[in-house]
N, C-alpha and C. Protein backbone atom coordinates (compact mmCIF):
# COMPACT_ATOMS: atom_id res chain seq x y z
N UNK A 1 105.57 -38.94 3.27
CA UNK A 1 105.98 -38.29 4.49
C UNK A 1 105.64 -36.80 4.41
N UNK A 2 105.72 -36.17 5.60
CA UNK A 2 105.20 -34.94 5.61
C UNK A 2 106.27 -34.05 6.48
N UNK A 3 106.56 -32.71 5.92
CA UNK A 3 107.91 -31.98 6.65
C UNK A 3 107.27 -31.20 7.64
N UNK A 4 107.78 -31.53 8.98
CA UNK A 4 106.83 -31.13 10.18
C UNK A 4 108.09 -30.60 11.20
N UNK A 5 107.05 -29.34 11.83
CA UNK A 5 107.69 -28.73 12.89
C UNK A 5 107.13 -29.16 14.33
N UNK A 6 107.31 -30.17 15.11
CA UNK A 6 106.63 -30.20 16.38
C UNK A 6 107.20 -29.72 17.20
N UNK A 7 106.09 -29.07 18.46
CA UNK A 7 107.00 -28.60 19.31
C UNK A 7 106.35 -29.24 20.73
N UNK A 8 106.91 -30.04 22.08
CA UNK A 8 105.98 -30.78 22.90
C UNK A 8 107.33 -31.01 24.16
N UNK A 9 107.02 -32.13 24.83
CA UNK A 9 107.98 -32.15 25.96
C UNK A 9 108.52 -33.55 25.37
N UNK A 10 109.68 -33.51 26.06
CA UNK A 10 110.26 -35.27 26.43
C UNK A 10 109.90 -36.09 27.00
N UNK A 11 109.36 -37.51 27.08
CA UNK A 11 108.78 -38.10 27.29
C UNK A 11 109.68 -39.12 28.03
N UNK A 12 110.19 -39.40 29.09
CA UNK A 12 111.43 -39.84 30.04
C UNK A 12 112.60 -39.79 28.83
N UNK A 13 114.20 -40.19 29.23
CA UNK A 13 115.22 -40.00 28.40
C UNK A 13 114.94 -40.72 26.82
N UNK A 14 115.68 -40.08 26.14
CA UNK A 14 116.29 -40.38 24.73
C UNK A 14 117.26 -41.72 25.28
N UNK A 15 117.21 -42.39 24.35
CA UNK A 15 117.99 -43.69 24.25
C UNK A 15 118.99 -44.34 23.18
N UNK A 16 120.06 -44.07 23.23
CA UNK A 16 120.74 -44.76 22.06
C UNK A 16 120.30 -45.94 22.02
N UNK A 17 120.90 -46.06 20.44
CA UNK A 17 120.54 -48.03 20.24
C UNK A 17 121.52 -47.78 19.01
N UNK A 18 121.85 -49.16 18.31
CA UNK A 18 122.84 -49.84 17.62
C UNK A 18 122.18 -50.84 16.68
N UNK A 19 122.33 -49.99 15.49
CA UNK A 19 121.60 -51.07 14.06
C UNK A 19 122.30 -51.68 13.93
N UNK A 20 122.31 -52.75 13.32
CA UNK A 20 123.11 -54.21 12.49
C UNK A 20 124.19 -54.36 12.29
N UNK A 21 124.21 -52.88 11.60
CA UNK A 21 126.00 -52.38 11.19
C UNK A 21 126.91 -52.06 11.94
N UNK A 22 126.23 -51.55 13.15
CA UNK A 22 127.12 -51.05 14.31
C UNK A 22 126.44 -49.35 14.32
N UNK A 23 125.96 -48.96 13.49
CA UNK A 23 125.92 -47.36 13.64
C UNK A 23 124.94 -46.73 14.79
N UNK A 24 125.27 -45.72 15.14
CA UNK A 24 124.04 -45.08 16.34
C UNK A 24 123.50 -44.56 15.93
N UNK A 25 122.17 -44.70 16.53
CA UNK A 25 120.88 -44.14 16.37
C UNK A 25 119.97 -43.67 17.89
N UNK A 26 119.51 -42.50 17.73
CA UNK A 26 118.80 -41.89 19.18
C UNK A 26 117.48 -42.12 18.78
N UNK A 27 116.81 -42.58 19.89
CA UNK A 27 115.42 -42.86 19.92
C UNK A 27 114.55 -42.07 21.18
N UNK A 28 113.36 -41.06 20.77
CA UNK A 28 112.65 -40.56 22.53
C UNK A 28 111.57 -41.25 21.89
N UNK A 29 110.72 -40.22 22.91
CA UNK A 29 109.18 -39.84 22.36
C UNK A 29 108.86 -38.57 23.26
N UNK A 30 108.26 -37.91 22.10
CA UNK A 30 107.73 -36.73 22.89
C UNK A 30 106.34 -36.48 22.76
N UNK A 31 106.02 -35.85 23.50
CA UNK A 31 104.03 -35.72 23.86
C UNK A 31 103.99 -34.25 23.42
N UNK A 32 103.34 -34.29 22.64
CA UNK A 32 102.85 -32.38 21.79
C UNK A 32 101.40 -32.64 22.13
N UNK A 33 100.89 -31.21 21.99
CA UNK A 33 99.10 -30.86 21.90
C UNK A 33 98.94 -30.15 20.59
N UNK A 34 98.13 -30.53 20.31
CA UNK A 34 97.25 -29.48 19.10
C UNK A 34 96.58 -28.56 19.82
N UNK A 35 95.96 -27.43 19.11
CA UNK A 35 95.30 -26.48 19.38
C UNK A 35 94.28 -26.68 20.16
N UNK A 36 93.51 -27.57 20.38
CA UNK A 36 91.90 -27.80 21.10
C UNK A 36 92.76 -29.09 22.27
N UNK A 37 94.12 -28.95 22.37
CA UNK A 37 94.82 -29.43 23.69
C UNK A 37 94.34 -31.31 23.32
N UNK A 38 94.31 -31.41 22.64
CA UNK A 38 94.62 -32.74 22.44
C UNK A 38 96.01 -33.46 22.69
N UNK A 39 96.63 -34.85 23.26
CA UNK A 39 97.77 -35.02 23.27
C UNK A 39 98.25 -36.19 22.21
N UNK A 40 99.10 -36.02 21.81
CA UNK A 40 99.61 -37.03 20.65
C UNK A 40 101.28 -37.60 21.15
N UNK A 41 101.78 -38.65 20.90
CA UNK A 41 102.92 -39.12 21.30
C UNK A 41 103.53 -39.23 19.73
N UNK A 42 104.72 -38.50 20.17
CA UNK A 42 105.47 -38.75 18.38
C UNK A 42 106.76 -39.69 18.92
N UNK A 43 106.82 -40.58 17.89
CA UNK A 43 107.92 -41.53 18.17
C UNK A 43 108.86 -40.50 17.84
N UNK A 44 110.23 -40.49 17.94
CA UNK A 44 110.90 -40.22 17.35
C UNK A 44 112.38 -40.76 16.80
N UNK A 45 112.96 -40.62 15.77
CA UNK A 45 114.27 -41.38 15.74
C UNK A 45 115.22 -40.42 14.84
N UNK A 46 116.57 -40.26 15.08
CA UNK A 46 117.48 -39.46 14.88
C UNK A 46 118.78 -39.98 14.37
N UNK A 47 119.22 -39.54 13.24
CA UNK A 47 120.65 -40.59 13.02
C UNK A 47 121.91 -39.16 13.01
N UNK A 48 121.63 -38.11 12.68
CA UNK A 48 122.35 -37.24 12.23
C UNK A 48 123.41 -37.12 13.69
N UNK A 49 124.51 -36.52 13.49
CA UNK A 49 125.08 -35.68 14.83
C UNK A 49 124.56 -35.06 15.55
N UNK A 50 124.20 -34.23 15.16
CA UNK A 50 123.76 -32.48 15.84
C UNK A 50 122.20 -33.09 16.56
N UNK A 51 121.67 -33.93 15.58
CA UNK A 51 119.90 -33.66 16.72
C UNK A 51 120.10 -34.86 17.58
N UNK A 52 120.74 -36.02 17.46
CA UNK A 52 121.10 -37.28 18.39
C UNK A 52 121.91 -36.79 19.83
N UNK A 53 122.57 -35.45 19.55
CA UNK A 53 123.56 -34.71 20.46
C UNK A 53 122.23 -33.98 21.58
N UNK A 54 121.60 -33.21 20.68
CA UNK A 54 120.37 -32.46 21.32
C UNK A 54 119.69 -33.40 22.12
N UNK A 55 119.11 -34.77 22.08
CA UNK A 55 118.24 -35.23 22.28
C UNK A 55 118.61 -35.95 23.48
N UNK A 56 119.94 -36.58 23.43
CA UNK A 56 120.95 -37.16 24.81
C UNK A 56 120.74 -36.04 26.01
N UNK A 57 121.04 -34.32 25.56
CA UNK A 57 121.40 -33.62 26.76
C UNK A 57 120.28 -33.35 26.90
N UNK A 58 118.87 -33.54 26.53
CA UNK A 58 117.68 -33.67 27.19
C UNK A 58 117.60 -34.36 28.52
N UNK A 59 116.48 -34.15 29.53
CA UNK A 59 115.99 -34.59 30.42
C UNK A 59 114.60 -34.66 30.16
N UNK A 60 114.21 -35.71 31.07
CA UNK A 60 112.27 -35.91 30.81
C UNK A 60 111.95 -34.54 31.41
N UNK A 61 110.43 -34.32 30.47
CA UNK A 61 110.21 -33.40 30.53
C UNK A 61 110.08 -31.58 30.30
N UNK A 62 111.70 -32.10 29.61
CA UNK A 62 111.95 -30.53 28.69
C UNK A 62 111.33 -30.63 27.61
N UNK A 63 111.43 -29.18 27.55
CA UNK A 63 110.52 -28.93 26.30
C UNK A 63 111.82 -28.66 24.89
N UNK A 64 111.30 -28.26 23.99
CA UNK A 64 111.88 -28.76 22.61
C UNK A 64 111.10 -28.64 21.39
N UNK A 65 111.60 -28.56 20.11
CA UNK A 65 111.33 -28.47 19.10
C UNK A 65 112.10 -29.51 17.93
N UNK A 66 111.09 -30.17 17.28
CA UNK A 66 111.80 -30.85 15.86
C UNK A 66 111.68 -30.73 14.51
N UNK A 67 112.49 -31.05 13.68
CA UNK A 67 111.83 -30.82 12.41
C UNK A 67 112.48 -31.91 11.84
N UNK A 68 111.50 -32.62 10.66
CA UNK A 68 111.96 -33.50 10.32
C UNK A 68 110.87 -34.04 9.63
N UNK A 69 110.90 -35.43 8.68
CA UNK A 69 110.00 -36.15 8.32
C UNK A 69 109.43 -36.92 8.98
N UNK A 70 107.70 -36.74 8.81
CA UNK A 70 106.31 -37.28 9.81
C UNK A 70 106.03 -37.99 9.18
N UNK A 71 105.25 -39.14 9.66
CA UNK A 71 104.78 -40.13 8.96
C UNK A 71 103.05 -40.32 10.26
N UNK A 72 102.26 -40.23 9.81
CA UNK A 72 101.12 -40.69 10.44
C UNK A 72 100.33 -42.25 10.41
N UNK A 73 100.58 -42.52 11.89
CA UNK A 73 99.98 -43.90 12.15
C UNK A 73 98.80 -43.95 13.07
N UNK A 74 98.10 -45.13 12.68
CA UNK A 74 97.37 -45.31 14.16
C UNK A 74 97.54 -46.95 15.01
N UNK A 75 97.47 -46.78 15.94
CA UNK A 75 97.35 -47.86 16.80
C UNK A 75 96.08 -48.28 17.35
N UNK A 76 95.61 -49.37 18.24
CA UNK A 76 94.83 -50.09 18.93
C UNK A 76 95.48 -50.45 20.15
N UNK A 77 94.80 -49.43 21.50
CA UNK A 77 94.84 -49.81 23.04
C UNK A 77 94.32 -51.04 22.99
N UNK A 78 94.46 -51.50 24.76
CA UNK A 78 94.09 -52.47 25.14
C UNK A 78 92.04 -52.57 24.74
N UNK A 79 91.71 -51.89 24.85
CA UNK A 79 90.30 -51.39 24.65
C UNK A 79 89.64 -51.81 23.22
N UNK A 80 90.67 -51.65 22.40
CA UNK A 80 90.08 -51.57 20.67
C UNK A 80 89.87 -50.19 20.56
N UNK A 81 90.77 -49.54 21.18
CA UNK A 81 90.16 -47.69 20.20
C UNK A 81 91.27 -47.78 19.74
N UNK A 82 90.77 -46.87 18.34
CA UNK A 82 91.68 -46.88 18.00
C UNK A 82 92.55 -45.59 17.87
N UNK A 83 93.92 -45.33 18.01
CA UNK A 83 94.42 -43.96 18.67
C UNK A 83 95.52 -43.30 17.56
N UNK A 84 95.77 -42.38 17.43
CA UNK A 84 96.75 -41.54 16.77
C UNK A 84 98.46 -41.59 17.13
N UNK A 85 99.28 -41.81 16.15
CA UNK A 85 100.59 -41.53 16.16
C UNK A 85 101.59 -41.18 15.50
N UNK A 86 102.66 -40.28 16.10
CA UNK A 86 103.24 -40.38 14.75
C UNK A 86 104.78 -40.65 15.20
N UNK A 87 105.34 -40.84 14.03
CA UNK A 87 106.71 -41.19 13.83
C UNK A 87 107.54 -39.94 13.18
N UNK A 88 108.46 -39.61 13.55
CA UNK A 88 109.22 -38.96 13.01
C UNK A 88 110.74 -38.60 12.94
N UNK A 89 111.61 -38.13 11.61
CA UNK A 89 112.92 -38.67 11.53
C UNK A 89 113.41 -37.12 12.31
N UNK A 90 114.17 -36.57 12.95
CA UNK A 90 114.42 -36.15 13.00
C UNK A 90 115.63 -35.21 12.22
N UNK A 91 115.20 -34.08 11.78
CA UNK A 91 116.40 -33.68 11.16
C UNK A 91 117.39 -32.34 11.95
N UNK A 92 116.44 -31.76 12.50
CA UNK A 92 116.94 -30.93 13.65
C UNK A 92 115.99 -30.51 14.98
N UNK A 93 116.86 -30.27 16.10
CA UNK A 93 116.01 -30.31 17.39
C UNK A 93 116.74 -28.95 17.59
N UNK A 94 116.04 -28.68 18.17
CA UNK A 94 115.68 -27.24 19.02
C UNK A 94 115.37 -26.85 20.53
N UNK A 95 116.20 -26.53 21.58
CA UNK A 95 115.86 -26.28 22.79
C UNK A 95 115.46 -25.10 23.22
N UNK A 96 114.90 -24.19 24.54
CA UNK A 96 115.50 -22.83 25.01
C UNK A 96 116.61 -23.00 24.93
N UNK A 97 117.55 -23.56 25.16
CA UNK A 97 119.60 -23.18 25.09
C UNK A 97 119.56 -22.71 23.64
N UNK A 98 119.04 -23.47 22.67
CA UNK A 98 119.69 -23.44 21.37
C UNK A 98 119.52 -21.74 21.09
N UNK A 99 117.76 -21.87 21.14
CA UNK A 99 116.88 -20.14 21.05
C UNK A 99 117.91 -19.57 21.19
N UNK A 100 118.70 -19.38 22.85
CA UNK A 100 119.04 -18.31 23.38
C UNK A 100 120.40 -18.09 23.03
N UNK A 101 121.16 -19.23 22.13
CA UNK A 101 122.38 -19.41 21.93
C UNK A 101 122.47 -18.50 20.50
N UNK A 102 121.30 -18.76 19.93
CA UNK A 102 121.36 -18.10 18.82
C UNK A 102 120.98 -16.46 18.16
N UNK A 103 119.89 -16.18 19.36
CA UNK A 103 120.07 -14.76 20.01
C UNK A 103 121.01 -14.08 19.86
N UNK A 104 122.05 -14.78 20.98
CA UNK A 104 123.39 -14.46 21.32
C UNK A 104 123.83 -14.02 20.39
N UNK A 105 123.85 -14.75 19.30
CA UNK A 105 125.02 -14.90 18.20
C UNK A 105 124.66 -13.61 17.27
N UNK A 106 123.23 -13.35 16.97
CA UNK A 106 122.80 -12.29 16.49
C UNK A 106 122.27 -11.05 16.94
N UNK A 107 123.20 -10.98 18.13
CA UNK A 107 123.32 -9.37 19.10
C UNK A 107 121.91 -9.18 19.11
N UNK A 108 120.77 -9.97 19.68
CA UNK A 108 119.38 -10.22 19.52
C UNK A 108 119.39 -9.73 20.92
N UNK A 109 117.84 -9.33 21.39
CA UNK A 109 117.17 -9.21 22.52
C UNK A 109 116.99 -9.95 23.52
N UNK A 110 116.94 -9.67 25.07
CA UNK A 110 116.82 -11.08 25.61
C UNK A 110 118.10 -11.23 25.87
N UNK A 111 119.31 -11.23 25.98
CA UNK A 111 120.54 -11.58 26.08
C UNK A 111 121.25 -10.82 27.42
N UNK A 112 121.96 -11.23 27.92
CA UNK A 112 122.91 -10.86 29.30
C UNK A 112 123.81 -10.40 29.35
N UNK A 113 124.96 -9.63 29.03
CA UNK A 113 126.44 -9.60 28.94
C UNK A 113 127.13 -9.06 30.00
């Protein structure tokens, strides 16, 4: 696995789901670009509090940041190409709220009072 910072939009809502045991788990996908604007879809999946919390008060389409362990896959479209993906655990997510929350906290620039 590889320790990765992506940063891309939401890809319609985050979804709880329920392993075997009973425990929750948040599931999106979000769409990032690389530099030469390429688009990539990262699975994503989340068990912790704090980024499963982040990922619920999402809406499609916001933007966001993760960090966490990547794992690189590829798939096969309907076509036979074959395409890029990745998976990743989430260990923390990142919004503008969070940015600006944390600003806040460190009498930072950018702030309102």
């Amino acid at each position: 696995m590889i320790d990765a910072l992506v940063a891309g939009r939401l890809m319609g809502d985050a979804s709880r789901r329920l392993d075997k045991a009973g425990r929750t788990y948040i599931v999106a996908r979000v769409l990032a670009r690389n530099k030469t604007d390429e688009e990539f879809i990262v699975n994503v999946i989340a068990f912790d509090e704090a980024p499963c919390a982040a990922l619920l008060a999402l809406a499609d389409g916001e933007a966001l940041t993760l960090s966490g362990a990547l794992t690189p896959r590829v798939w096969t479209d309907k076509q036979g190409v074959a395409r890029p993906s990745l998976d990743l655990i989430a260990a923390q997510v990142m919004t503008a709220y969070h940015a600006s929350r944390k600003q806040a906290a460190l009498g930072g620039a950018g702030t309102e009072e």
